[in-house]
Protein backbone atom coordinates (compact mmCIF):
# COMPACT_ATOMS: atom_id res chain seq x y z
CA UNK A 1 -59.57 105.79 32.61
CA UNK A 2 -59.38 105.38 36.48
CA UNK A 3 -57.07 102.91 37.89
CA UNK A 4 -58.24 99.92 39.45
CA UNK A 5 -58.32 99.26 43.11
CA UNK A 6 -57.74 95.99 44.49
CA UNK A 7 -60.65 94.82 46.96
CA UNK A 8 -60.51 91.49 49.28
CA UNK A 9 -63.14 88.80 48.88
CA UNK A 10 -63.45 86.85 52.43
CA UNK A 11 -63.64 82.98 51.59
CA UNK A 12 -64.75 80.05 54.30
CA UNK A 13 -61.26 78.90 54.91
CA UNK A 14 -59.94 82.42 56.31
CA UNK A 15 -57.85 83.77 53.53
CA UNK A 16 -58.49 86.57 50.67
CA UNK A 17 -59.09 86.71 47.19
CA UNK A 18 -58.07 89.46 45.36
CA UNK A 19 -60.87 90.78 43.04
CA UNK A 20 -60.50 93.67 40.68
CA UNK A 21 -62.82 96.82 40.77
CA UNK A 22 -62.87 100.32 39.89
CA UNK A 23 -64.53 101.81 42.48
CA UNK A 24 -64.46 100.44 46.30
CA UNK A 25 -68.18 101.76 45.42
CA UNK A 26 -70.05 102.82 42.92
CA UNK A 27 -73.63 104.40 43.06
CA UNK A 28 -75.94 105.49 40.40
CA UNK A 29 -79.25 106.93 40.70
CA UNK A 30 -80.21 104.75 43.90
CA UNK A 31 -83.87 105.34 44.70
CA UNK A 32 -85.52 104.20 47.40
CA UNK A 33 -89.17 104.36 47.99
CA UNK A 34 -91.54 103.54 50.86
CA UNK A 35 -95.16 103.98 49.49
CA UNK A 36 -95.73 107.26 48.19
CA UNK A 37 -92.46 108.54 50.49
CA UNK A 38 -89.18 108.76 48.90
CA UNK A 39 -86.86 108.43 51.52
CA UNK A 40 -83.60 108.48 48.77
CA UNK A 41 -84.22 110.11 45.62
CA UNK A 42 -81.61 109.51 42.84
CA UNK A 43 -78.53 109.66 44.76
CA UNK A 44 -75.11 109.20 42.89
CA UNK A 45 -71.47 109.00 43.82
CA UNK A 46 -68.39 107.16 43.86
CA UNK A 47 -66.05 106.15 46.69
CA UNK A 48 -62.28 105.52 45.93
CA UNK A 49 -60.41 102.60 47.98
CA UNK A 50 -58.55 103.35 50.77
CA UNK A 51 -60.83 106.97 51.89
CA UNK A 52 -62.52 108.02 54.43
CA UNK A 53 -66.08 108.53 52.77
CA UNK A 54 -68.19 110.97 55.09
CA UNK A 55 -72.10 110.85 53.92
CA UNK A 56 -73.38 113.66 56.57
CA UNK A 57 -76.89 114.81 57.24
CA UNK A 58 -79.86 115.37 59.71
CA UNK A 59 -81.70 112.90 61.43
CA UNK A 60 -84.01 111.39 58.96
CA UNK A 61 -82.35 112.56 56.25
CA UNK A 62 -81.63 109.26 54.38
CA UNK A 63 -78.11 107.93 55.05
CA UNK A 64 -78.94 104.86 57.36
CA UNK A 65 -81.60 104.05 54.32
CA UNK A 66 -78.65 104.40 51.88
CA UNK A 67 -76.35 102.43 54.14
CA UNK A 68 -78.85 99.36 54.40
CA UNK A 69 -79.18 99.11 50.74
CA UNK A 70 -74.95 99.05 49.97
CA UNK A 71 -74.71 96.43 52.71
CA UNK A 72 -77.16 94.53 50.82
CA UNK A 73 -79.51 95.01 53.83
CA UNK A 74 -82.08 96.68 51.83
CA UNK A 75 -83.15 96.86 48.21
CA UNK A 76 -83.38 99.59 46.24
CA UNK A 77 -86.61 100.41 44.34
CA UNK A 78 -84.55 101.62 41.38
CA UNK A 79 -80.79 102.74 39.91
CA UNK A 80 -77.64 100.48 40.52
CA UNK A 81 -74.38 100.38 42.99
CA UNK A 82 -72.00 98.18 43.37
CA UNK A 83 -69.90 97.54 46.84
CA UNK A 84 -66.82 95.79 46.47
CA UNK A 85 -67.65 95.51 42.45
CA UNK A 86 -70.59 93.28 43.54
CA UNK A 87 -74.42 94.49 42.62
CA UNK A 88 -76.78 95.75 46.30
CA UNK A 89 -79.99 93.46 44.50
CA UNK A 90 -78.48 90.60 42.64
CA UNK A 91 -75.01 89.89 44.95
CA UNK A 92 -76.42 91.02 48.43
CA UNK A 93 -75.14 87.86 50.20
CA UNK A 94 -71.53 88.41 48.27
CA UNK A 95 -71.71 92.02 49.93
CA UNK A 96 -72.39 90.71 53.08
CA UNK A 97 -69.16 88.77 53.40
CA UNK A 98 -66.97 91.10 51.80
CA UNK A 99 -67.56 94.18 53.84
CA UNK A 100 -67.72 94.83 57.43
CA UNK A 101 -70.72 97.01 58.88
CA UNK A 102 -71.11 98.46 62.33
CA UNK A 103 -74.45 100.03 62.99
CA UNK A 104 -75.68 102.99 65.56
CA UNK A 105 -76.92 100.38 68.32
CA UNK A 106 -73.49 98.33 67.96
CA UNK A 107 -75.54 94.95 67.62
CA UNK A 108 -73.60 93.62 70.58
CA UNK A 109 -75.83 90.87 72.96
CA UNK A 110 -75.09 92.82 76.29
CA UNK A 111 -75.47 89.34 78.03
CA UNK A 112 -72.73 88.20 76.61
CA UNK A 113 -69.05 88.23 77.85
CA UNK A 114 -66.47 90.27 75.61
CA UNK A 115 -65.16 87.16 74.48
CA UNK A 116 -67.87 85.14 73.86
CA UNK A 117 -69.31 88.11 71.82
CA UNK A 118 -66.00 88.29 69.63
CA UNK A 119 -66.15 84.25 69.10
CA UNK A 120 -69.90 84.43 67.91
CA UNK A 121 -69.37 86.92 65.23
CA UNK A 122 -65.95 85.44 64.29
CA UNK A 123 -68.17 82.18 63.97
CA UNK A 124 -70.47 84.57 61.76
CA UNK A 125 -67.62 85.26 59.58
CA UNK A 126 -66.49 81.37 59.13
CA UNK A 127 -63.59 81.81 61.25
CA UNK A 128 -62.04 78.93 62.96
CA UNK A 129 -59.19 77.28 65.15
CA UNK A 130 -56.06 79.58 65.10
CA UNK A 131 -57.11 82.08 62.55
CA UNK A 132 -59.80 83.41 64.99
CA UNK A 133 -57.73 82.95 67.73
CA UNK A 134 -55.50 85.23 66.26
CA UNK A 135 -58.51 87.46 65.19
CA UNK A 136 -59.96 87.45 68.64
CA UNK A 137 -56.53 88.48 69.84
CA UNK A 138 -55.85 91.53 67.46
CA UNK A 139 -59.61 92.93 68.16
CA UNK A 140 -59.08 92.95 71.98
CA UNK A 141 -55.49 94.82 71.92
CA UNK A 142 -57.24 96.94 69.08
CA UNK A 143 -60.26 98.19 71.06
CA UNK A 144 -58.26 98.51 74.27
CA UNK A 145 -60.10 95.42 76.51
CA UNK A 146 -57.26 93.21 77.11
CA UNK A 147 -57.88 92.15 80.33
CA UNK A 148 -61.52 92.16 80.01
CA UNK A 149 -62.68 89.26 77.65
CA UNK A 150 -64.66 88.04 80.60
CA UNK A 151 -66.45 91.42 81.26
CA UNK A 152 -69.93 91.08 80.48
CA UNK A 153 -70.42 93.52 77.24
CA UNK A 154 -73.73 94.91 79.12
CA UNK A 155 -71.39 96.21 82.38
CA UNK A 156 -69.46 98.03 79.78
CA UNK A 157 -69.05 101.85 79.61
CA UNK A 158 -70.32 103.03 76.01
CA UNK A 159 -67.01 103.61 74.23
CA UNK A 160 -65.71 100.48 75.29
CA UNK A 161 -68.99 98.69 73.49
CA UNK A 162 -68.07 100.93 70.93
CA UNK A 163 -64.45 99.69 70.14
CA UNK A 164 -65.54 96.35 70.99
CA UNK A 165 -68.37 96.27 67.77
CA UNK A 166 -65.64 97.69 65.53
CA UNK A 167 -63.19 95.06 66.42
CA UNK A 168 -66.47 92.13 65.72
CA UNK A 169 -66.73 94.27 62.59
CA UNK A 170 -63.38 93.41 61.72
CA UNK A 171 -62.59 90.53 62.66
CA UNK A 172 -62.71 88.91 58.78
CA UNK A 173 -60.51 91.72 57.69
CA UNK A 174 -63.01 93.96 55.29
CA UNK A 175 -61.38 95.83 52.77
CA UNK A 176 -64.53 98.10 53.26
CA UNK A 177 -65.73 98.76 56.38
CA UNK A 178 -69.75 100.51 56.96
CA UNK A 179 -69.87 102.57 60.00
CA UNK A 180 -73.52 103.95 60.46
CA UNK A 181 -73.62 106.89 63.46
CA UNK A 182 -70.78 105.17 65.12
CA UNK A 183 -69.86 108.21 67.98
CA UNK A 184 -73.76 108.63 69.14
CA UNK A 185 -74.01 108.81 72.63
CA UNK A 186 -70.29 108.42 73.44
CA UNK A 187 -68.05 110.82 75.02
CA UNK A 188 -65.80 112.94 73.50
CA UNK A 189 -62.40 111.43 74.10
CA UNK A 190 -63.96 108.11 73.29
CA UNK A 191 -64.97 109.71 70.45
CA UNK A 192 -61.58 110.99 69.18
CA UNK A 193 -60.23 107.69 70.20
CA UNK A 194 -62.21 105.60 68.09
CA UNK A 195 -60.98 108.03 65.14
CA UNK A 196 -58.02 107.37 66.13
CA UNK A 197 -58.79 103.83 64.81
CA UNK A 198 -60.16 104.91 61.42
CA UNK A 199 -57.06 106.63 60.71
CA UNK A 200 -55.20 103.46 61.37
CA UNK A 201 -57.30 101.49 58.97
CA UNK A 202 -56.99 103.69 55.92
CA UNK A 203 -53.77 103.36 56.50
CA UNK A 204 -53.99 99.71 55.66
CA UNK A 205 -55.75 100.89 52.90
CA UNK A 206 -59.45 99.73 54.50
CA UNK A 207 -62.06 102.38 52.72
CA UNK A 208 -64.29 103.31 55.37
CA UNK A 209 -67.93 104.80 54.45
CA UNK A 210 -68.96 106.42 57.80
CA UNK A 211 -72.50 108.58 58.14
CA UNK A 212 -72.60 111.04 61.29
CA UNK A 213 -74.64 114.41 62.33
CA UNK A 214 -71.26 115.65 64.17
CA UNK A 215 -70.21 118.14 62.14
CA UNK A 216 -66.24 118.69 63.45
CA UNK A 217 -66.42 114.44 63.13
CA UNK A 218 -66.57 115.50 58.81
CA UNK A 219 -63.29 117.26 59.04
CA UNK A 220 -61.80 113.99 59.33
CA UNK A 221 -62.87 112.73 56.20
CA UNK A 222 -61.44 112.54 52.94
CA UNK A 223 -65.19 113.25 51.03
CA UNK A 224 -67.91 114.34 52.20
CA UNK A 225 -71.35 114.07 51.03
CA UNK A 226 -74.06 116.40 51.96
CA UNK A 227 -77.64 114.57 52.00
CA UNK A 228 -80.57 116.63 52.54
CA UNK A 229 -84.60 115.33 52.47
CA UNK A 230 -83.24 111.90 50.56
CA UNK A 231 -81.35 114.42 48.10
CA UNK A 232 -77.60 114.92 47.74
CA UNK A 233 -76.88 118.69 47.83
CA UNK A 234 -73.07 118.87 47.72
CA UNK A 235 -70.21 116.93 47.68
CA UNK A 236 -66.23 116.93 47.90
CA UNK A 237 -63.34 117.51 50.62
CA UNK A 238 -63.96 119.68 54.07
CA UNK A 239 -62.14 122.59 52.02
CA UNK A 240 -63.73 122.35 49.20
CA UNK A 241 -67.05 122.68 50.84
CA UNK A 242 -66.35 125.80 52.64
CA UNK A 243 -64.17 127.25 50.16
CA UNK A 244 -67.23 126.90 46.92
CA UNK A 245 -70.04 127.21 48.77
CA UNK A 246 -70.05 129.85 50.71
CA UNK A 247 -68.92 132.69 48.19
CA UNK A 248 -69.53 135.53 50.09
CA UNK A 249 -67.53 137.12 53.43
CA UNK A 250 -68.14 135.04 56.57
CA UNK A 251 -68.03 137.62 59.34
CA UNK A 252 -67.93 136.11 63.79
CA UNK A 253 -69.46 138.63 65.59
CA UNK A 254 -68.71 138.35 69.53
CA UNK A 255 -71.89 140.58 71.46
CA UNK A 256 -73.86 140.21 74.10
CA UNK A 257 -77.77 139.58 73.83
CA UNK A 258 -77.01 137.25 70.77
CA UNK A 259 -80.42 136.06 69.87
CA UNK A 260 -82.00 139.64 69.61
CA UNK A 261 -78.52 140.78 67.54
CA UNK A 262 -79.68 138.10 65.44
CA UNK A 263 -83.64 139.10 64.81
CA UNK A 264 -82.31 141.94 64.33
CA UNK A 265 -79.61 141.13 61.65
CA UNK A 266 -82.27 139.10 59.93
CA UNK A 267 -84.23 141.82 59.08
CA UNK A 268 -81.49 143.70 57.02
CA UNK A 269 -81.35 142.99 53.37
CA UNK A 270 -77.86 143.85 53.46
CA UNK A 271 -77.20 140.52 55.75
CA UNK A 272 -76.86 137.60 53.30
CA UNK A 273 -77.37 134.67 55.97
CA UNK A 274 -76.91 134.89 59.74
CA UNK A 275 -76.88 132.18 62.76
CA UNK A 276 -75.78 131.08 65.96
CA UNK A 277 -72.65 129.54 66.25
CA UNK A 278 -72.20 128.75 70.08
CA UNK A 279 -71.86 131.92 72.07
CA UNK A 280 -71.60 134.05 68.80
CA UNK A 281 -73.07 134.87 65.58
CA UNK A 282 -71.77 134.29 62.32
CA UNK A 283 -72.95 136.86 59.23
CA UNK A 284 -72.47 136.48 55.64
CA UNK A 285 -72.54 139.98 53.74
CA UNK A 286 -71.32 141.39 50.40
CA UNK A 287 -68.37 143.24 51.91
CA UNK A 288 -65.99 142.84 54.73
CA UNK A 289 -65.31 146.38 55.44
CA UNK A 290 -69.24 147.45 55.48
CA UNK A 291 -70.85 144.67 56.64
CA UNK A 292 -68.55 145.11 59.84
CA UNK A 293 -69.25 148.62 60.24
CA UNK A 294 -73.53 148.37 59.66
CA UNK A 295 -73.24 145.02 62.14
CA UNK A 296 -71.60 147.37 65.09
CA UNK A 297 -73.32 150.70 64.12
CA UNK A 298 -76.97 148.54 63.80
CA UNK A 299 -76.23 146.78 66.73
CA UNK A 300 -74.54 149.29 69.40
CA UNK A 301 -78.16 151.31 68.09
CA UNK A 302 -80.12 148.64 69.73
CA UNK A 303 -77.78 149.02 73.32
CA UNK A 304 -76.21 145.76 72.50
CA UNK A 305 -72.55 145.56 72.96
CA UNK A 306 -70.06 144.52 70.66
CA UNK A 307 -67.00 143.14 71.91
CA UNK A 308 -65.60 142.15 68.33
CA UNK A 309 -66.31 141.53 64.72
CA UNK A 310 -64.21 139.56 62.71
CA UNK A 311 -63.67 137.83 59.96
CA UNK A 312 -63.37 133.68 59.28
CA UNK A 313 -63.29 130.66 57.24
CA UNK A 314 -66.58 128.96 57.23
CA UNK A 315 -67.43 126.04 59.16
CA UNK A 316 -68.54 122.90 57.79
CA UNK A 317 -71.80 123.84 60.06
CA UNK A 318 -72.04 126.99 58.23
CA UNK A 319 -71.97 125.33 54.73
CA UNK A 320 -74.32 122.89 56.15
CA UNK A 321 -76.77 125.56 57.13
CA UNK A 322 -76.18 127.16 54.07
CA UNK A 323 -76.90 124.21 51.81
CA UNK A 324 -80.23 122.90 53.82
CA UNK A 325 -81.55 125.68 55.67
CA UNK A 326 -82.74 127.45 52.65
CA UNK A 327 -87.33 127.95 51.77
CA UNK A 328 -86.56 125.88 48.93
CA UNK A 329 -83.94 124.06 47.21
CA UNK A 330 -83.70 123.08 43.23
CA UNK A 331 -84.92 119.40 43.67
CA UNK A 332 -85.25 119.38 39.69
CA UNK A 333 -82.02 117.89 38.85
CA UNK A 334 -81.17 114.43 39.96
CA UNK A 335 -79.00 113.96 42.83
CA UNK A 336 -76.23 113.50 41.48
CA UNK A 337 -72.90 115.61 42.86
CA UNK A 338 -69.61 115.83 41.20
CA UNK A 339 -66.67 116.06 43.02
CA UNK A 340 -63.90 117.45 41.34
């Protein structure tokens, strides 16, 4: 039997309850359906207290649908979850209080102050008097604007509206905290500042369930889930991914004239999967030792030059492409993924 995690319940007069759970969330054949489109299609999983939960995919791929429907945002046409131990369709508004949620567009009102946008959703929240005083206090040395609580939010650069809707998103103290795209359009030091504030969360023991497209973000999570076409296709740590996916030698090949190396490379049986990584190519084949020496012989045939071939751990772009970019993929099963 798993061990229970403790969650937080947020009540009116600023303290928090403990509840009992097993799961900081639980999901179980969610389905949702627009007209004839399924946009999530039987999508299970669990998420443990206290983890950085990654749910990664392609734009349109169904994690901001999934994320609406565990914040209670949006119900689900069939299957069950529970966030926080409460049900999406019968508890939504319990959800709502329980967790904090911080979506792609921040939901910030640009012509308000920094302040005055921190005491509106602190109002939100049933804050009050001293407690979101205090709140209001923590979220501005959190998110790095002291000094600028009378900035208007829309003067802002991005990653400072960034930080500033995490702290809003925070401000009640969620024990579970929904981050959907949070890094899009921000730069990357803003960007690995902001993780910077994850980290610092879980270790409060705040489960965070974040989606993203960044690829090198999804190293910093605990779990990852892979969602492809409203389907989950794999699931389980960074090094888990590479290391049972991807079964077969993952060779770099540094040449010049990279997309013709790779037509080329495509058109050899003997060259499992190829693409372009960057400036290079990577090349999955049977063997190490032979698949080097075809790639330069094949290659240095065609009068392109190659300056080295070697071999590497897969990326979590690799598994990615590996996983989705397939003619078809077995959509008979449900989508459910165990993670061992």
């Amino acid at each position: 039997m798993q061990p229970c995690n403790l969650a937080f319940m947020h009540h009116k007069n600023g303290y928090n309850k403990q509840i009992v759970f097993m799961n900081s969330i639980t999901v179980e054949n969610l389905t949702k359906k627009f007209g004839d489109f399924t946009a999530v299609d039987r999508v299970s999983f669990n998420v443990k207290k206290g983890e950085i939960f990654g749910f990664l995919g392609a734009n349109g791929a169904g994690k901001t649908t999934v994320i609406k429907m565990l914040c209670g945002l949006l119900a689900s046409t069939s299957g069950e979850a529970t966030v926080a131990g409460y049900n999406i369709n019968t508890e939504p508004e319990n959800i709502k209080r329980t967790i904090g949620y911080m979506s792609q567009k921040f939901s910030l009102y640009n012509d308000l102050t920094v302040g005055e946008n921190l005491n509106f959703f602190g109002g939100v929240y049933g804050l009050k008097n001293s407690i979101l005083k205090d709140r209001i206090q923590w979220a501005v040395e959190m998110a790095g604007l002291t000094g600028k609580t009378n900035a208007l939010t829309g003067s802002l650069p991005v990653g400072w509206k960034q930080r500033l809707a995490l702290g809003c998103s925070l401000l009640h103290r969620p024990q579970i905290v929904f981050l959907d795209e949070p890094t899009g359009g921000v730069d990357p030091i803003s960007r690995r500042r902001f993780w910077d504030l994850i980290f610092s969360l879980t270790e409060e023991g705040v489960t965070v369930f974040v989606t993203t497209h960044y690829l090198d973000e999804a190293e910093y999570c605990n779990t990852i889930m892979l969602i492809h076409a409203g389907k989950l296709v794999a699931g389980g740590s960074p090094r888990q991914l590479k290391t049972e996916h991807i079964r077969f030698p993952m060779l770099e090949v540094n040449c010049t004239n990279i997309i013709e190396a790779l037509n080329i490379l495509q058109q050899k049986d003997w060259v499992i999967e190829s693409s372009v990584f960057g400036t290079l190519l990577h090349v999955s084949v049977e063997d190490e030792e032979s698949g080097s020496r075809k790639i330069k012989e094949l290659l240095t045939e065609n009068n392109i030059t190659v300056f080295g071939i070697e071999r590497i751990v897969p990326s979590l772009e690799d598994v990615f492409i590996h996983l989705t970019d397939r003619p078809t993929i077995d959509t008979r099963t449900s989508g459910t993924v165990h993670v061992h």
